[in-house]
PDB file of N, CA and C in Angstrom:
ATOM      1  N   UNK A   1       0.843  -1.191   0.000  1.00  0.00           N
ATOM      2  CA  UNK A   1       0.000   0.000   0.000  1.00  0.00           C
ATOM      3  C   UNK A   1       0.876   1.239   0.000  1.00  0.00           C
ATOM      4  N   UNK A   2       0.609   2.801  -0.694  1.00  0.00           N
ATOM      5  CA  UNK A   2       1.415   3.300  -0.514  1.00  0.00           C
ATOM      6  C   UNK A   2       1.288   4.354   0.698  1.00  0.00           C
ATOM      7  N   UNK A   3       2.500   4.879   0.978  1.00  0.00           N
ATOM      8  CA  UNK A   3       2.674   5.115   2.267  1.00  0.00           C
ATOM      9  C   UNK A   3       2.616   6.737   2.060  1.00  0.00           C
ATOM     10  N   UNK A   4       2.843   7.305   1.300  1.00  0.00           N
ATOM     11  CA  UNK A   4       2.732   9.212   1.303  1.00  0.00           C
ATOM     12  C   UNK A   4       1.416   9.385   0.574  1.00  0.00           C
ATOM     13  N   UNK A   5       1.191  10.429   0.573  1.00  0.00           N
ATOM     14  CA  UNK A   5       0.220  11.494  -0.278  1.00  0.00           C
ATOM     15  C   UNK A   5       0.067  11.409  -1.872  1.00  0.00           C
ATOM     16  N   UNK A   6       1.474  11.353  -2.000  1.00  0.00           N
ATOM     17  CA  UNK A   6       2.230  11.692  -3.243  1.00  0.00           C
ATOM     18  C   UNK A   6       1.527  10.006  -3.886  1.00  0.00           C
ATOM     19  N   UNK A   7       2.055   9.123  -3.295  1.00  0.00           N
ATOM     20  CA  UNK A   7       2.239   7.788  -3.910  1.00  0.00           C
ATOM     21  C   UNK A   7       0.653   7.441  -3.954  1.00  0.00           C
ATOM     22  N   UNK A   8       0.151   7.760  -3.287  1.00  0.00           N
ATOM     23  CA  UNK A   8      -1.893   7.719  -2.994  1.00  0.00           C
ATOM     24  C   UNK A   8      -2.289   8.102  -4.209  1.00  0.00           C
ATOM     25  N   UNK A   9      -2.057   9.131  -4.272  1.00  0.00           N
ATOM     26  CA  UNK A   9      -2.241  10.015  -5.498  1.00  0.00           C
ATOM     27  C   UNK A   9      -1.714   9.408  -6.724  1.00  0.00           C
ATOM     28  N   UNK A  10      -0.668   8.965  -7.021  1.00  0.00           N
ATOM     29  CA  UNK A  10      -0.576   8.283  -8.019  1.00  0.00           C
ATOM     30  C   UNK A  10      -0.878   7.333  -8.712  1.00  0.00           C
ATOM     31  N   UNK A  11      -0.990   6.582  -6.950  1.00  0.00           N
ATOM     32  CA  UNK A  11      -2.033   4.407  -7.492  1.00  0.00           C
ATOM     33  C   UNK A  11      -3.257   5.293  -8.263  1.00  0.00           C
ATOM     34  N   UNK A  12      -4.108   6.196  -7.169  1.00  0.00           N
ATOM     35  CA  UNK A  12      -5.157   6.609  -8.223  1.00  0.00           C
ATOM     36  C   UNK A  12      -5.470   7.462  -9.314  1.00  0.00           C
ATOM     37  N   UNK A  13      -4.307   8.031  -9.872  1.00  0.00           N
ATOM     38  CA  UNK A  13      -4.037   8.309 -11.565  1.00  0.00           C
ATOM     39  C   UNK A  13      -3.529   7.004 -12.115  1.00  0.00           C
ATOM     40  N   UNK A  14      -2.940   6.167 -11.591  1.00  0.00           N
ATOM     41  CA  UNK A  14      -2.561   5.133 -12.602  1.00  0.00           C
ATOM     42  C   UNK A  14      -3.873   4.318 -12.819  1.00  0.00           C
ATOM     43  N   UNK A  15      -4.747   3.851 -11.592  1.00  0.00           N
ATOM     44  CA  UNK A  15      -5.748   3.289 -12.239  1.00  0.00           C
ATOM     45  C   UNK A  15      -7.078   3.540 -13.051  1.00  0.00           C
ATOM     46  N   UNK A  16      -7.010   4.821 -12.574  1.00  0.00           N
ATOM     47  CA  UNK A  16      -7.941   5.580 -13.694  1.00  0.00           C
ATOM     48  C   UNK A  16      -7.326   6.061 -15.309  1.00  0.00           C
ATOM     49  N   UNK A  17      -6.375   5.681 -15.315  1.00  0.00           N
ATOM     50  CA  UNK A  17      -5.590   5.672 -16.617  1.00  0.00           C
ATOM     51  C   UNK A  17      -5.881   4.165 -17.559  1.00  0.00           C
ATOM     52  N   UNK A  18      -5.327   3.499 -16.687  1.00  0.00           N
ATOM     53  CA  UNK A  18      -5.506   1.808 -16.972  1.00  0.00           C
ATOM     54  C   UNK A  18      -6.749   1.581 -17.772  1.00  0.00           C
ATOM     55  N   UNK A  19      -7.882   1.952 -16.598  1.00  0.00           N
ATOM     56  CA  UNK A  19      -8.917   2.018 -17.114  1.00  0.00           C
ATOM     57  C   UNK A  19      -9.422   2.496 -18.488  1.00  0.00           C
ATOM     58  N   UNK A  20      -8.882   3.415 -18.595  1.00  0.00           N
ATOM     59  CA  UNK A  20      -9.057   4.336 -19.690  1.00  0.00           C
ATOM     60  C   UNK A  20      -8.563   3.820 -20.789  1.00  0.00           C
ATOM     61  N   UNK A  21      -7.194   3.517 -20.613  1.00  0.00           N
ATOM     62  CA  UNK A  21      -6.609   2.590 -21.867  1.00  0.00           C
ATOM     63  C   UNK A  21      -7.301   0.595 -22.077  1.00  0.00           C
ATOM     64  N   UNK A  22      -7.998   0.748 -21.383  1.00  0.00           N
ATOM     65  CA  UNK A  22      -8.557  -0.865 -21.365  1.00  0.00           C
ATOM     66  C   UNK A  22      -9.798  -0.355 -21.952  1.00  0.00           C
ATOM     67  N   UNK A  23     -10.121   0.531 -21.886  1.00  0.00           N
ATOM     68  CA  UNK A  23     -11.897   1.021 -22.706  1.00  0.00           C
ATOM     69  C   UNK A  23     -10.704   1.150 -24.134  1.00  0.00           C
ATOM     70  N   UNK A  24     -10.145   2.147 -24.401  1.00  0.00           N
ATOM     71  CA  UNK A  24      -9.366   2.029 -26.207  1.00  0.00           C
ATOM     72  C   UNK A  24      -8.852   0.842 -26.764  1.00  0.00           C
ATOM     73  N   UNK A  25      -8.316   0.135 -25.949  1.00  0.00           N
ATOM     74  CA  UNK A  25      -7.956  -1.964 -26.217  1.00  0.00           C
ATOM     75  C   UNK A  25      -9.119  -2.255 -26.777  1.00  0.00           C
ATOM     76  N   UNK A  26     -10.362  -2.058 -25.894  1.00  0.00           N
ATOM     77  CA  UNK A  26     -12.055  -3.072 -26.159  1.00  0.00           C
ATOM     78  C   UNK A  26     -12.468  -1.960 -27.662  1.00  0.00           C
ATOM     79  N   UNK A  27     -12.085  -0.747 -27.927  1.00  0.00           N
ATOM     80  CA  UNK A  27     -12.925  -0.271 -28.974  1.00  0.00           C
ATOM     81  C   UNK A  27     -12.059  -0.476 -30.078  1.00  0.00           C
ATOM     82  N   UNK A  28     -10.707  -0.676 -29.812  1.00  0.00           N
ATOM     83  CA  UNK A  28      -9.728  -1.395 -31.258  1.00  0.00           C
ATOM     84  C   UNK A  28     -10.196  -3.113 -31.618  1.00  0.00           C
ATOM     85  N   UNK A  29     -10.601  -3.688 -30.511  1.00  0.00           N
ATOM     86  CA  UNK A  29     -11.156  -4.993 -31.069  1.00  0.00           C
ATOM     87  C   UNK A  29     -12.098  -5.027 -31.478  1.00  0.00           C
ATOM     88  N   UNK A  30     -12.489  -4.362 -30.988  1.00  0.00           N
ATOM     89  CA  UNK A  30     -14.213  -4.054 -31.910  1.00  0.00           C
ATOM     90  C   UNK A  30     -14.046  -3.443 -33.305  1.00  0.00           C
ATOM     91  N   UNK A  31     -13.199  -3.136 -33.867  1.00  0.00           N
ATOM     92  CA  UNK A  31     -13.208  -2.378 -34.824  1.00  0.00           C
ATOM     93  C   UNK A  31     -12.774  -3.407 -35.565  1.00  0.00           C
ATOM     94  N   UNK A  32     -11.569  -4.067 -35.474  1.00  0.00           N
ATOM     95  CA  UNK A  32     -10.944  -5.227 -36.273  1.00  0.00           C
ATOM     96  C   UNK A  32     -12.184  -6.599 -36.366  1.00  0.00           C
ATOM     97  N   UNK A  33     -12.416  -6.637 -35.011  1.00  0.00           N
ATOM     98  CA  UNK A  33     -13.657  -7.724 -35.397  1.00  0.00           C
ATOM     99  C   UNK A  33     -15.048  -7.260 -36.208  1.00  0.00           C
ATOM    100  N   UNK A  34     -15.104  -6.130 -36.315  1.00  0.00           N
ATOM    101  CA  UNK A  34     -16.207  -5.103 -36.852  1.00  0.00           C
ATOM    102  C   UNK A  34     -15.872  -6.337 -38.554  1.00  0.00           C
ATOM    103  N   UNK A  35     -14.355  -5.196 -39.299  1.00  0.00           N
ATOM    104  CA  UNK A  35     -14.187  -5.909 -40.502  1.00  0.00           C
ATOM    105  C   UNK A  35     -14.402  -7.401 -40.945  1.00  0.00           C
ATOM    106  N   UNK A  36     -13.132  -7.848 -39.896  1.00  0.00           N
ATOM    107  CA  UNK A  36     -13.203  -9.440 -40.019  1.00  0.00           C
ATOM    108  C   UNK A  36     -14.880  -9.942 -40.351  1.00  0.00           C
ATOM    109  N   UNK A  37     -16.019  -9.497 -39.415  1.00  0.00           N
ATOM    110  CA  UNK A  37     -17.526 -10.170 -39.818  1.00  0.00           C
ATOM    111  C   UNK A  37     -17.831  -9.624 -41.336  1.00  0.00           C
ATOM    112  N   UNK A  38     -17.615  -8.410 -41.841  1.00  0.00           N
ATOM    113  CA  UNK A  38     -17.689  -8.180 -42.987  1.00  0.00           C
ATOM    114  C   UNK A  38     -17.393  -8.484 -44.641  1.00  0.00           C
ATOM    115  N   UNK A  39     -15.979  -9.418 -43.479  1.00  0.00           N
ATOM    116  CA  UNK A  39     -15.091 -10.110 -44.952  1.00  0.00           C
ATOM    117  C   UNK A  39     -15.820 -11.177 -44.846  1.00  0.00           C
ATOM    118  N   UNK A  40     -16.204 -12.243 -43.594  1.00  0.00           N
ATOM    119  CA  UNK A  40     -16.695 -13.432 -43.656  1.00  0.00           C
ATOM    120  C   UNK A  40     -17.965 -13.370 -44.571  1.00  0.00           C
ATOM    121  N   UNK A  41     -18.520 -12.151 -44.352  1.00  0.00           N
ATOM    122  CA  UNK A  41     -19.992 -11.939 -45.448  1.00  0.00           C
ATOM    123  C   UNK A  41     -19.899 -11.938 -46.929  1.00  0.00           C
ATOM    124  N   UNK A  42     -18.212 -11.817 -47.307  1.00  0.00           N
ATOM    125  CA  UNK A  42     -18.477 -12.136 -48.409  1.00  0.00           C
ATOM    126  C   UNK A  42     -18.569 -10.677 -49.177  1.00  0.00           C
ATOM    127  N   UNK A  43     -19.114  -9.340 -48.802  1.00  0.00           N
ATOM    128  CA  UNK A  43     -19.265  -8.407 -49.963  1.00  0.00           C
ATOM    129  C   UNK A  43     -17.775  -7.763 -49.595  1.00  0.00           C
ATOM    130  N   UNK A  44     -17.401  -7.709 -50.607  1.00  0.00           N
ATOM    131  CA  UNK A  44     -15.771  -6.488 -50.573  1.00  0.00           C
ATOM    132  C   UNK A  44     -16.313  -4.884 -50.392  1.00  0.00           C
ATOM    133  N   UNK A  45     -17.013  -4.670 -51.031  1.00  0.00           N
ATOM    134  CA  UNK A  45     -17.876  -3.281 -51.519  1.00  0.00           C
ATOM    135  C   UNK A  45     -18.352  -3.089 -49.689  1.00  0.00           C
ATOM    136  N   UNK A  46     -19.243  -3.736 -48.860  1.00  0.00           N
ATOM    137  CA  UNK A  46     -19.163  -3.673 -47.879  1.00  0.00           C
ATOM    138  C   UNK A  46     -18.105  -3.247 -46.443  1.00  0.00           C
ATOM    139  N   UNK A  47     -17.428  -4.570 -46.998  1.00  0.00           N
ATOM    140  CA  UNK A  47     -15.872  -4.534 -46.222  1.00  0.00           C
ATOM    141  C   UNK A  47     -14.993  -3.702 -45.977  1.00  0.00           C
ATOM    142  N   UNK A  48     -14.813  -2.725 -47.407  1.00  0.00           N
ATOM    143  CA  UNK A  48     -14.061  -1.894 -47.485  1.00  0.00           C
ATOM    144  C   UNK A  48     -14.580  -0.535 -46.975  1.00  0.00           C
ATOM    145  N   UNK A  49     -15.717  -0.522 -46.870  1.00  0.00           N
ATOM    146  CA  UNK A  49     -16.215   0.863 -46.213  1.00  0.00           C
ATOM    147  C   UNK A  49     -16.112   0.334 -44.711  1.00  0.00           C
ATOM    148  N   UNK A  50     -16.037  -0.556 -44.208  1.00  0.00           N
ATOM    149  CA  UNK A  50     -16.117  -0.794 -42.345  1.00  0.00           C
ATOM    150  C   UNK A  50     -14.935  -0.562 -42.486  1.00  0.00           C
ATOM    151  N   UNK A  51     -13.294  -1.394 -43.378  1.00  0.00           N
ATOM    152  CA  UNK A  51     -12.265  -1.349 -42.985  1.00  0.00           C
ATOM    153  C   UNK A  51     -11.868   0.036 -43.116  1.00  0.00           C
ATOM    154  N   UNK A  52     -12.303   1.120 -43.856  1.00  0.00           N
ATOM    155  CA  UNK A  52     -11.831   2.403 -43.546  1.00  0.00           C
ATOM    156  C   UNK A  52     -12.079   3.611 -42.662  1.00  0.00           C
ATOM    157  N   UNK A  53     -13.215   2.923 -41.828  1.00  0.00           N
ATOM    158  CA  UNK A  53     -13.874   3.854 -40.556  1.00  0.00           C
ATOM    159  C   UNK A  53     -12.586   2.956 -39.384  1.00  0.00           C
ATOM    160  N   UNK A  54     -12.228   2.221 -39.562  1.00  0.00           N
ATOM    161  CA  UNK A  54     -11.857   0.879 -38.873  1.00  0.00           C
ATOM    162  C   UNK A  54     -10.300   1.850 -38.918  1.00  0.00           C
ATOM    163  N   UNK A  55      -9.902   2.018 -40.036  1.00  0.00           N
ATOM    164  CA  UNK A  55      -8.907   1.715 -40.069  1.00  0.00           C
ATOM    165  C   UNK A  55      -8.290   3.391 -39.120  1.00  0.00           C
ATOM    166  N   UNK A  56      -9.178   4.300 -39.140  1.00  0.00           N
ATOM    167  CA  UNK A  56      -8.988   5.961 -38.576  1.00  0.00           C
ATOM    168  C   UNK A  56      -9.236   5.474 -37.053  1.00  0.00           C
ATOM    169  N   UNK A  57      -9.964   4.512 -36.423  1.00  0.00           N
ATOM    170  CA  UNK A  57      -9.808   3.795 -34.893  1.00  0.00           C
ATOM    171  C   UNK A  57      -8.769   3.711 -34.590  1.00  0.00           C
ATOM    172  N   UNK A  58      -8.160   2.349 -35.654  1.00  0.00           N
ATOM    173  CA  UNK A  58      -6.821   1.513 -35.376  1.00  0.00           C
ATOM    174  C   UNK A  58      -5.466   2.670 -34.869  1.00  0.00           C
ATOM    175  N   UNK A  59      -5.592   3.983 -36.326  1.00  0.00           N
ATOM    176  CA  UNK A  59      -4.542   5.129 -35.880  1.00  0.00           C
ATOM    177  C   UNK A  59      -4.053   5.872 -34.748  1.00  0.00           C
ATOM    178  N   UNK A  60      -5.966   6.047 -34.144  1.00  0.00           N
ATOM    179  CA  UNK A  60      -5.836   6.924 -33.475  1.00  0.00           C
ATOM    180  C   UNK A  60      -5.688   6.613 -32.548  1.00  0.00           C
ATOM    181  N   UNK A  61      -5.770   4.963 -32.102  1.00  0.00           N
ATOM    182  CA  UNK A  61      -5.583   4.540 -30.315  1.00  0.00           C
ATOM    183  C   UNK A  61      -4.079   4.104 -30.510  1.00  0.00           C
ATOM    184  N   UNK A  62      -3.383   4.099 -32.166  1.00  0.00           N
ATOM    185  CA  UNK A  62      -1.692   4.077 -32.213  1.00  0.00           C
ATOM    186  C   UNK A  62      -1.147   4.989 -32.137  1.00  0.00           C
ATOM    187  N   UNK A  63      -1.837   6.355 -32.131  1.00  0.00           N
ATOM    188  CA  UNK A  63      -1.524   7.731 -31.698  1.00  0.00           C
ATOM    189  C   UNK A  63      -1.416   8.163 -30.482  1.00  0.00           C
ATOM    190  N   UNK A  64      -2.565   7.455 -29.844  1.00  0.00           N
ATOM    191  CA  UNK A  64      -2.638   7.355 -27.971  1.00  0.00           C
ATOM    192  C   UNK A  64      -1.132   6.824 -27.350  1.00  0.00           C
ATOM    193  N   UNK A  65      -0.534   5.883 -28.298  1.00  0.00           N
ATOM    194  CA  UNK A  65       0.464   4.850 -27.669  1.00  0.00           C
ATOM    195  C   UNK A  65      -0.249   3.918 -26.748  1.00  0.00           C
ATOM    196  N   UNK A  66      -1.361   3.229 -27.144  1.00  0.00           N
ATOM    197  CA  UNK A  66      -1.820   2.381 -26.232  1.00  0.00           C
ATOM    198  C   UNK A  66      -1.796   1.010 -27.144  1.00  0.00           C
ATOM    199  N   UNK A  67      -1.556   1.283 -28.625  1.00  0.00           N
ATOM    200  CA  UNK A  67      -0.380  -0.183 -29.036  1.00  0.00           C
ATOM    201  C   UNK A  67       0.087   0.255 -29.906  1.00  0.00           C
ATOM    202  N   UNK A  68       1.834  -0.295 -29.903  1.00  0.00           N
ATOM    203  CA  UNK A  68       2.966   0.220 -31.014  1.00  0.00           C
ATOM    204  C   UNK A  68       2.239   0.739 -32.478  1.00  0.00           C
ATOM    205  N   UNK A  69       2.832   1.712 -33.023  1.00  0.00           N
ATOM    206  CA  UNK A  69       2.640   2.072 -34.410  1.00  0.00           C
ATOM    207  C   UNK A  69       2.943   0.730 -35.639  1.00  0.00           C
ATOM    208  N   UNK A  70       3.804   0.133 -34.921  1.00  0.00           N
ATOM    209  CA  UNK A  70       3.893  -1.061 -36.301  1.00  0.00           C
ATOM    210  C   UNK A  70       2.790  -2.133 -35.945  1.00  0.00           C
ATOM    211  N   UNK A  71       2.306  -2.487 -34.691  1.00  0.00           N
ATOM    212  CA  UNK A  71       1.023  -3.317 -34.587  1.00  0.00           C
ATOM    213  C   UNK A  71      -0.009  -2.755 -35.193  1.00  0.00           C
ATOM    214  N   UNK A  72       0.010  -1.557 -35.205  1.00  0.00           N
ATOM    215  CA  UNK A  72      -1.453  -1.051 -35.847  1.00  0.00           C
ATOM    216  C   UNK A  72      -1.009  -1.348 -36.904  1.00  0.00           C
ATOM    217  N   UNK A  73       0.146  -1.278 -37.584  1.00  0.00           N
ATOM    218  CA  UNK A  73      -0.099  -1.099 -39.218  1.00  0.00           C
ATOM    219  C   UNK A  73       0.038  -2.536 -39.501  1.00  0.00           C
ATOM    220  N   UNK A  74       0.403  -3.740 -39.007  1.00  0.00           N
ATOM    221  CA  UNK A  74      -0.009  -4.637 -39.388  1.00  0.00           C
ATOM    222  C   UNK A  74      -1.089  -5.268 -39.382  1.00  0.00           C
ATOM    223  N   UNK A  75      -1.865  -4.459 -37.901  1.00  0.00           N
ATOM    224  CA  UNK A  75      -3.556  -5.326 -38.069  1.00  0.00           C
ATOM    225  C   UNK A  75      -3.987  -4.777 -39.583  1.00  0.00           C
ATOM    226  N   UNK A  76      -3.623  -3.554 -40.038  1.00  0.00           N
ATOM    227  CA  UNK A  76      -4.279  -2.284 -40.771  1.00  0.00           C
ATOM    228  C   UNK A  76      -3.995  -3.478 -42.534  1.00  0.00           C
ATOM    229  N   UNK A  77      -2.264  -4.037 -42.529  1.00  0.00           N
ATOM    230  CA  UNK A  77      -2.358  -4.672 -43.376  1.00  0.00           C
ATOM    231  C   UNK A  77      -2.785  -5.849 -43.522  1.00  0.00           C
ATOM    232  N   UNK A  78      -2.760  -7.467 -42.732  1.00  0.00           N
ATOM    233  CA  UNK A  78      -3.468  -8.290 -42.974  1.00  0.00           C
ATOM    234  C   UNK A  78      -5.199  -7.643 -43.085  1.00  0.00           C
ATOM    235  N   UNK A  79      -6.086  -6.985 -42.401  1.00  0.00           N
ATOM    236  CA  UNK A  79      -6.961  -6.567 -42.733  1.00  0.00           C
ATOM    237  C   UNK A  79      -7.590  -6.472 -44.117  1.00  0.00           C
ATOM    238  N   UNK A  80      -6.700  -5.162 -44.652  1.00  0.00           N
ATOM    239  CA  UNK A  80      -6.680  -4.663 -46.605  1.00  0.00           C
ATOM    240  C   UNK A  80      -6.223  -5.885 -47.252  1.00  0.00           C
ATOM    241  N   UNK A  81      -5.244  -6.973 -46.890  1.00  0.00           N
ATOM    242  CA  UNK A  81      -5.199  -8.105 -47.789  1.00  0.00           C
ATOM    243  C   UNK A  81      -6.359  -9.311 -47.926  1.00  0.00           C
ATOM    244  N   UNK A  82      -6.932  -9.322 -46.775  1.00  0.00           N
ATOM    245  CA  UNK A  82      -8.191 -10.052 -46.575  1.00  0.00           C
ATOM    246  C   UNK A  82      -9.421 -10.124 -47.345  1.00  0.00           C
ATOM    247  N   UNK A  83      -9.672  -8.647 -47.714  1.00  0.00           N
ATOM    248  CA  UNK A  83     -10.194  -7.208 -48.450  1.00  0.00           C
ATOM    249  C   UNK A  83      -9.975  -7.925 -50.044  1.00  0.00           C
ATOM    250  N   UNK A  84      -8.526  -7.293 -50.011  1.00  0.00           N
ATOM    251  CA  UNK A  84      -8.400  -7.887 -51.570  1.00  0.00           C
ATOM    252  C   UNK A  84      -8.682  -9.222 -52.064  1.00  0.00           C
ATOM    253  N   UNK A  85      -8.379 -10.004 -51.098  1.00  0.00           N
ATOM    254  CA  UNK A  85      -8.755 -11.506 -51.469  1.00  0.00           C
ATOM    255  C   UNK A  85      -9.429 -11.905 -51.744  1.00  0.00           C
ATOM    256  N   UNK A  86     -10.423 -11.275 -51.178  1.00  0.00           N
ATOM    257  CA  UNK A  86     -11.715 -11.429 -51.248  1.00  0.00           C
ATOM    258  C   UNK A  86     -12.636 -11.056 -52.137  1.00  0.00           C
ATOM    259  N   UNK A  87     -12.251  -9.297 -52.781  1.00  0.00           N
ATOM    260  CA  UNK A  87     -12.186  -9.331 -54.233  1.00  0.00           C
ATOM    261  C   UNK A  87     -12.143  -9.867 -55.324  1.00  0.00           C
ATOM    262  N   UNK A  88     -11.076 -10.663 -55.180  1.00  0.00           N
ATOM    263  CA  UNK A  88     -10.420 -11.062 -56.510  1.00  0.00           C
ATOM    264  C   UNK A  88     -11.154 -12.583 -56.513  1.00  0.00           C
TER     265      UNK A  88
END
């Protein structure tokens, strides 16, 4: 437990932070699983309009730093290849 003012004060900015970044975790999975149901449906024309609301989410919680810039851009690319595949 902490023992000053100072350190009190901090457990409770860190967990109201935590928190905060565990609500942007749950709305980036939601966004990737958003697409993923879209590709399973089969329309690309569909897909590609979720994966690009999807994809301004993915940025902006990699802008937060609440996951690396190269994780986002790889969910961002298997995503668009899924997309195309599915296309073609």
């Amino acid at each position: 437990m902490a023992n000053s003012a100072q350190a009190r004060k901090r457990a409770r900015q860190t967990e109201k932070q935590r928190q905060h970044n565990t609500s942007l975790r749950s709305t980036l999975r939601t966004a990737i699983k958003k697409v993923q149901k879209a590709i399973k449906a089969g329309d690309p024309a569909a897909a590609q309009t979720v994966y690009q609301s999807s994809v301004a989410v993915i940025d902006r919680i990699a802008d937060k730093k609440i996951i690396h810039k190269n994780k986002a851009s790889r969910h961002k690319s298997r995503l668009s290849h899924a997309i195309k595949a599915l296309a073609a």
